[in-house]
Protein backbone atom coordinates (compact mmCIF):
# COMPACT_ATOMS: atom_id res chain seq x y z
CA UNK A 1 -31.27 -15.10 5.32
CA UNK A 2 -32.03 -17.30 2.51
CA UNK A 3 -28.59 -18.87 1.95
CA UNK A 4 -29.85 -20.92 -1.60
CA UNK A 5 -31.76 -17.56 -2.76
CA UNK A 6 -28.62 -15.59 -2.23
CA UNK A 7 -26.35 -17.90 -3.75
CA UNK A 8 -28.14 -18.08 -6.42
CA UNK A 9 -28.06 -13.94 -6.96
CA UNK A 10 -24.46 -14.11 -6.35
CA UNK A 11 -24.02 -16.38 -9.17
CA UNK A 12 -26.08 -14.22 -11.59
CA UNK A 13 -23.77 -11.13 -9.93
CA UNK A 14 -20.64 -13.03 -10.67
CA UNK A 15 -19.03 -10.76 -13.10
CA UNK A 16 -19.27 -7.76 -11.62
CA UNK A 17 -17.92 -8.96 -8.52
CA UNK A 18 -14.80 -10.43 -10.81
CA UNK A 19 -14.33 -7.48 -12.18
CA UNK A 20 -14.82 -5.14 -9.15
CA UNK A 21 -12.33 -7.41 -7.71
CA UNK A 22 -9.57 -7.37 -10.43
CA UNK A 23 -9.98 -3.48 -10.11
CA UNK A 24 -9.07 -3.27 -6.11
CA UNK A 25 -6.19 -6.08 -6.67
CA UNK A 26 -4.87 -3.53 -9.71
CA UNK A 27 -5.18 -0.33 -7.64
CA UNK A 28 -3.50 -2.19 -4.49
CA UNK A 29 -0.65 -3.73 -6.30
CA UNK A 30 0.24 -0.60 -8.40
CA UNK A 31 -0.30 1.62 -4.71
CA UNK A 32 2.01 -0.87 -3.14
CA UNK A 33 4.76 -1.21 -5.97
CA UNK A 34 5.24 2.38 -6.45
CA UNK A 35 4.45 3.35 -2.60
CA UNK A 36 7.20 1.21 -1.75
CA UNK A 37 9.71 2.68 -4.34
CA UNK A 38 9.23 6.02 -3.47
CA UNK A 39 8.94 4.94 0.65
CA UNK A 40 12.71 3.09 -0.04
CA UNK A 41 13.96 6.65 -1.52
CA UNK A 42 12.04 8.68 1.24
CA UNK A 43 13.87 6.43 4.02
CA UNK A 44 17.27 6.99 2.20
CA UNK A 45 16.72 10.54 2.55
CA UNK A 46 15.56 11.02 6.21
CA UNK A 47 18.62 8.90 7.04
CA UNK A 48 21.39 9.48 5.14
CA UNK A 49 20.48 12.96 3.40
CA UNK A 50 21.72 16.59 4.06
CA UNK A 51 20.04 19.02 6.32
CA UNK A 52 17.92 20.95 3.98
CA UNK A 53 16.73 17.88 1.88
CA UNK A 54 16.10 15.91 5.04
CA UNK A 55 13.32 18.60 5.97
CA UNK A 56 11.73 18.96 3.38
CA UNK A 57 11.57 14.73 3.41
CA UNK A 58 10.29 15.15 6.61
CA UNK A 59 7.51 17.81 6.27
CA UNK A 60 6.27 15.65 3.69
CA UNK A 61 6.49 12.12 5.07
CA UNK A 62 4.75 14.17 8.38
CA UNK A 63 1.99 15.88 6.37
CA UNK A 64 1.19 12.58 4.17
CA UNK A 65 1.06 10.63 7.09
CA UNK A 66 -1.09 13.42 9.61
CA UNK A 67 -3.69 13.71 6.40
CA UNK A 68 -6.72 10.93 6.61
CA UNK A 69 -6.60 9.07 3.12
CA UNK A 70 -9.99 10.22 2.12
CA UNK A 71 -8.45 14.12 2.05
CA UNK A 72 -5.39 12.30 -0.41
CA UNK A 73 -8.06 10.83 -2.47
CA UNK A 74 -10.30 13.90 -3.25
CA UNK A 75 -7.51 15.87 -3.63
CA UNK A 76 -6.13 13.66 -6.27
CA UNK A 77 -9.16 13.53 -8.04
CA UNK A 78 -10.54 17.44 -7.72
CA UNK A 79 -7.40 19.63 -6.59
CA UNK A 80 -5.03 18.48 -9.16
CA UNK A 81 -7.64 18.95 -11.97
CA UNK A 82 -7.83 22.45 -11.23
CA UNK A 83 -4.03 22.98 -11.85
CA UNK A 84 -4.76 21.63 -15.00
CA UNK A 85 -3.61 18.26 -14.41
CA UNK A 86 -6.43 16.03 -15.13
CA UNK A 87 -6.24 12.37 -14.18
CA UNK A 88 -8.59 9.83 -14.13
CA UNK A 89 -10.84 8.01 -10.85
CA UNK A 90 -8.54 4.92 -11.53
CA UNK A 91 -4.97 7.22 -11.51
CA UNK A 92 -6.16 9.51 -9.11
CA UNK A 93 -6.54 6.64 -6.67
CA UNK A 94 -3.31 4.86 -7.29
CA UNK A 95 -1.87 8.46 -6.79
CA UNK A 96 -3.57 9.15 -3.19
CA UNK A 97 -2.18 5.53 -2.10
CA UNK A 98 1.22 5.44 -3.04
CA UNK A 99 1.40 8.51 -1.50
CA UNK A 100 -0.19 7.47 1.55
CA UNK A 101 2.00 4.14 1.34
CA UNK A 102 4.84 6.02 0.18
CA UNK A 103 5.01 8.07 3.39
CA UNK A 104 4.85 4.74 5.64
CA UNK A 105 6.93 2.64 4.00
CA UNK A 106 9.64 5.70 4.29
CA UNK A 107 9.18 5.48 8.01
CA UNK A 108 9.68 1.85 7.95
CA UNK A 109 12.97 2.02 6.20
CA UNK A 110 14.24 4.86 8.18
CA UNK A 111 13.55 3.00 11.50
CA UNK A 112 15.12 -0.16 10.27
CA UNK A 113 18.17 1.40 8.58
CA UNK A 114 18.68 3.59 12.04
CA UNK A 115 19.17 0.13 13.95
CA UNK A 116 22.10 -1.14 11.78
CA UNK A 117 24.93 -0.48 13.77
CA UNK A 118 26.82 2.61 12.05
CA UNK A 119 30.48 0.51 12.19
CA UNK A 120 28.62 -1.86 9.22
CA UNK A 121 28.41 1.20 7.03
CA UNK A 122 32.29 2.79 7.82
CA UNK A 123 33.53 -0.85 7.61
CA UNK A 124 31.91 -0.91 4.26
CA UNK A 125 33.50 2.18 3.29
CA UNK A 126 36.67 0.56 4.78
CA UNK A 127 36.89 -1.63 1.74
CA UNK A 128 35.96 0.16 -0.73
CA UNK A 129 32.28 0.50 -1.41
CA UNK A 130 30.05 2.94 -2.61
CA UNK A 131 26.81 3.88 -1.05
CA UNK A 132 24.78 1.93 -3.72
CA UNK A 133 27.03 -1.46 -3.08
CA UNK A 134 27.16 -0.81 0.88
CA UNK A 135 23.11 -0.37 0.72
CA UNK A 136 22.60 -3.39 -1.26
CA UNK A 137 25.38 -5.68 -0.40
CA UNK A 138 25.32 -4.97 3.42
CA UNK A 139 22.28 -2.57 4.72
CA UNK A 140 19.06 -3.57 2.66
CA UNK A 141 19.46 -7.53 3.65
CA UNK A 142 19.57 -6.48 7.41
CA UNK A 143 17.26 -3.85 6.81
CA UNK A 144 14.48 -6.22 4.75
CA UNK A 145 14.42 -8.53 7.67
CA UNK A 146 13.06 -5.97 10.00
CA UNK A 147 11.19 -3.72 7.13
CA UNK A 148 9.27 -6.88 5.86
CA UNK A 149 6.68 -7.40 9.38
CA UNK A 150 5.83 -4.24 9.27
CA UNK A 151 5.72 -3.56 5.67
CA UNK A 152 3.11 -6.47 5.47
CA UNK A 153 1.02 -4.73 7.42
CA UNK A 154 1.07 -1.74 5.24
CA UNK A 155 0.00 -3.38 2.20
CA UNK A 156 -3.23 -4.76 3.78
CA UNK A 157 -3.93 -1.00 4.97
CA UNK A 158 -3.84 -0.22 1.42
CA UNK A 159 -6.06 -2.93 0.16
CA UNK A 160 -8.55 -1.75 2.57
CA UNK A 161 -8.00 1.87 1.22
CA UNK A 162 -8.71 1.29 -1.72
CA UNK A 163 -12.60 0.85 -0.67
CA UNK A 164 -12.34 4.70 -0.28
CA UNK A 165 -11.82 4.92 -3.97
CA UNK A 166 -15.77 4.16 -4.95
CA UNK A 167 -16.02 7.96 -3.64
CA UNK A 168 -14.58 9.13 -6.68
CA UNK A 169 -16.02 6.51 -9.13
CA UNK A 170 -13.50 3.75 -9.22
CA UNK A 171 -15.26 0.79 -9.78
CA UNK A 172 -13.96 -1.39 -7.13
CA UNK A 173 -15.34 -4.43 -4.94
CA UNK A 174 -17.09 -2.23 -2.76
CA UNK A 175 -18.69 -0.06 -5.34
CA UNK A 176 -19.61 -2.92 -7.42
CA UNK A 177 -21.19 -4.49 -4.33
CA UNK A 178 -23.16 -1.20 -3.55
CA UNK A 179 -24.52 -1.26 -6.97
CA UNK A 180 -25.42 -4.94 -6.15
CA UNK A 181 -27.10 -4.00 -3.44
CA UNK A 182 -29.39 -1.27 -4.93
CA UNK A 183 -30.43 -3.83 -6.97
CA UNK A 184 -31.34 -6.69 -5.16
CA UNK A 185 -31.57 -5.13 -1.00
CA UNK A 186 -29.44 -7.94 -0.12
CA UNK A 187 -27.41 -5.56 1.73
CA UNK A 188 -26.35 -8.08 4.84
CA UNK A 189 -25.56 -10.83 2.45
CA UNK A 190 -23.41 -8.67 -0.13
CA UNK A 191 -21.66 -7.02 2.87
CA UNK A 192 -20.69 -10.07 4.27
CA UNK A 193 -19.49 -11.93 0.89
CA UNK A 194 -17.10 -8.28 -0.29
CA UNK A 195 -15.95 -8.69 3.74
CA UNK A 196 -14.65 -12.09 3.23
CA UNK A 197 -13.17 -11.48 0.01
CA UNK A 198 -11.20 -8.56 1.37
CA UNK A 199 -10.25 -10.69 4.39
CA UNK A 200 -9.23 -13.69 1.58
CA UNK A 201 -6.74 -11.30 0.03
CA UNK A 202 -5.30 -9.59 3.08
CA UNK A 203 -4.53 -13.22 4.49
CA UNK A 204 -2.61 -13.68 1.39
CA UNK A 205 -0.70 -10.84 1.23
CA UNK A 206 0.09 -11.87 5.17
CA UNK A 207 0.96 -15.62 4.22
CA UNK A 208 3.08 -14.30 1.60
CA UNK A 209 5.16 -12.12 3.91
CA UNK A 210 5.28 -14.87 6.51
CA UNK A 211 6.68 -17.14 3.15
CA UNK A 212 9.13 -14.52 2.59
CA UNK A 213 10.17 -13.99 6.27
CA UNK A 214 10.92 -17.85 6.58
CA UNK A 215 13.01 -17.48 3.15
CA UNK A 216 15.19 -14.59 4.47
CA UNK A 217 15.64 -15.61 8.28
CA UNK A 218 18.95 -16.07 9.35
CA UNK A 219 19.47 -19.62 10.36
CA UNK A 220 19.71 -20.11 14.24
């Protein structure tokens, strides 16, 4: 491996790589912002729901979560066209992942919610408050501090889901580094530079949660 020779591709390769970058931290934020709303409102429901509505929750938070992410992708991207709603390679992806995320991040809340004791919730109700003021005033703090770990996680497996996305056409890190490689058969070289860039932004995202964990503890 010429280290020099490569560098000095990489340099001449450096936009691309920018902007296939700037496309997978787009697609992951967006996939984890509205994952995670719709995975708060999916926990809500498999805890504190009615019967019938808790089912259906279920089937779906079971199906999403028993279906491989490459199945969510291409059926973003082909099914839904052919019930005549067309979306983009970039929508289509953020789609398939908040779903995927969505589904996950329901679990997560569900678990953590289920290990409040219930006398927090009737001695909310006790004093008066609703379900919105007892869920943000005394579940979701308890509930963040065990959600968060766990949630962390999550977001990394969607950064590293979005490489399925170059299937479709999204022009992400990895497709942009494929291209690369047609180009210039560095294959070992490229591999290894998109590998530690994921790695760089994953170890973010898990100093960030460790940040926020610190922030939130409950002082011993």
């Amino acid at each position: 491996m010429d280290i020099l020779h490569f560098l000095d591709v990489l340099w001449l390769a450096r936009w691309p790589i920018l902007k296939g970058i700037g496309v997978t931290l787009s697609i992951s934020f967006l996939a984890i912002c509205c994952g995670t709303l719709i995975g708060i409102a999916v926990g809500l429901a498999l805890t504190y729901a009615k019967a019938p509505v808790r089912w259906i929750v279920r089937g779906y938070t079971d199906f999403v979560r028993g279906t491989p992410v490459l199945v969510l992708v291409l059926a973003s991207y082909y099914v839904l066209g052919t019930i005549g709603l067309d979306l983009g390679p970039f929508q289509a992806g953020i789609l398939a992942l908040a779903v995927f995320c969505s589904s996950h991040v329901g679990e997560i809340v569900r678990g953590a919610l289920q290990s409040i004791p219930k006398g927090q919730t009737e001695a909310a109700k006790a004093i008066g408050l609703t379900f919105s003021q007892t869920f943000a005033y005394v579940l979701g703090p308890q509930a963040l501090r065990q959600v968060l770990p766990a949630w962390v996680n999550t977001a990394a497996e969607m950064v590293k889901a979005s490489t399925l996305l170059s299937i479709i056409g999204v022009a992400e890190l990895l497709l942009r580094t494929q291209e690369l490689i047609s180009r210039t058969f560095m294959s070992l070289e490229f591999y290894f530079f998109a590998g530690f860039l994921y790695f760089t932004v994953n170890y973010a995202i898990e100093r960030f949660g460790r940040y926020v964990e610190r922030k939130i503890a409950v002082p011993s």
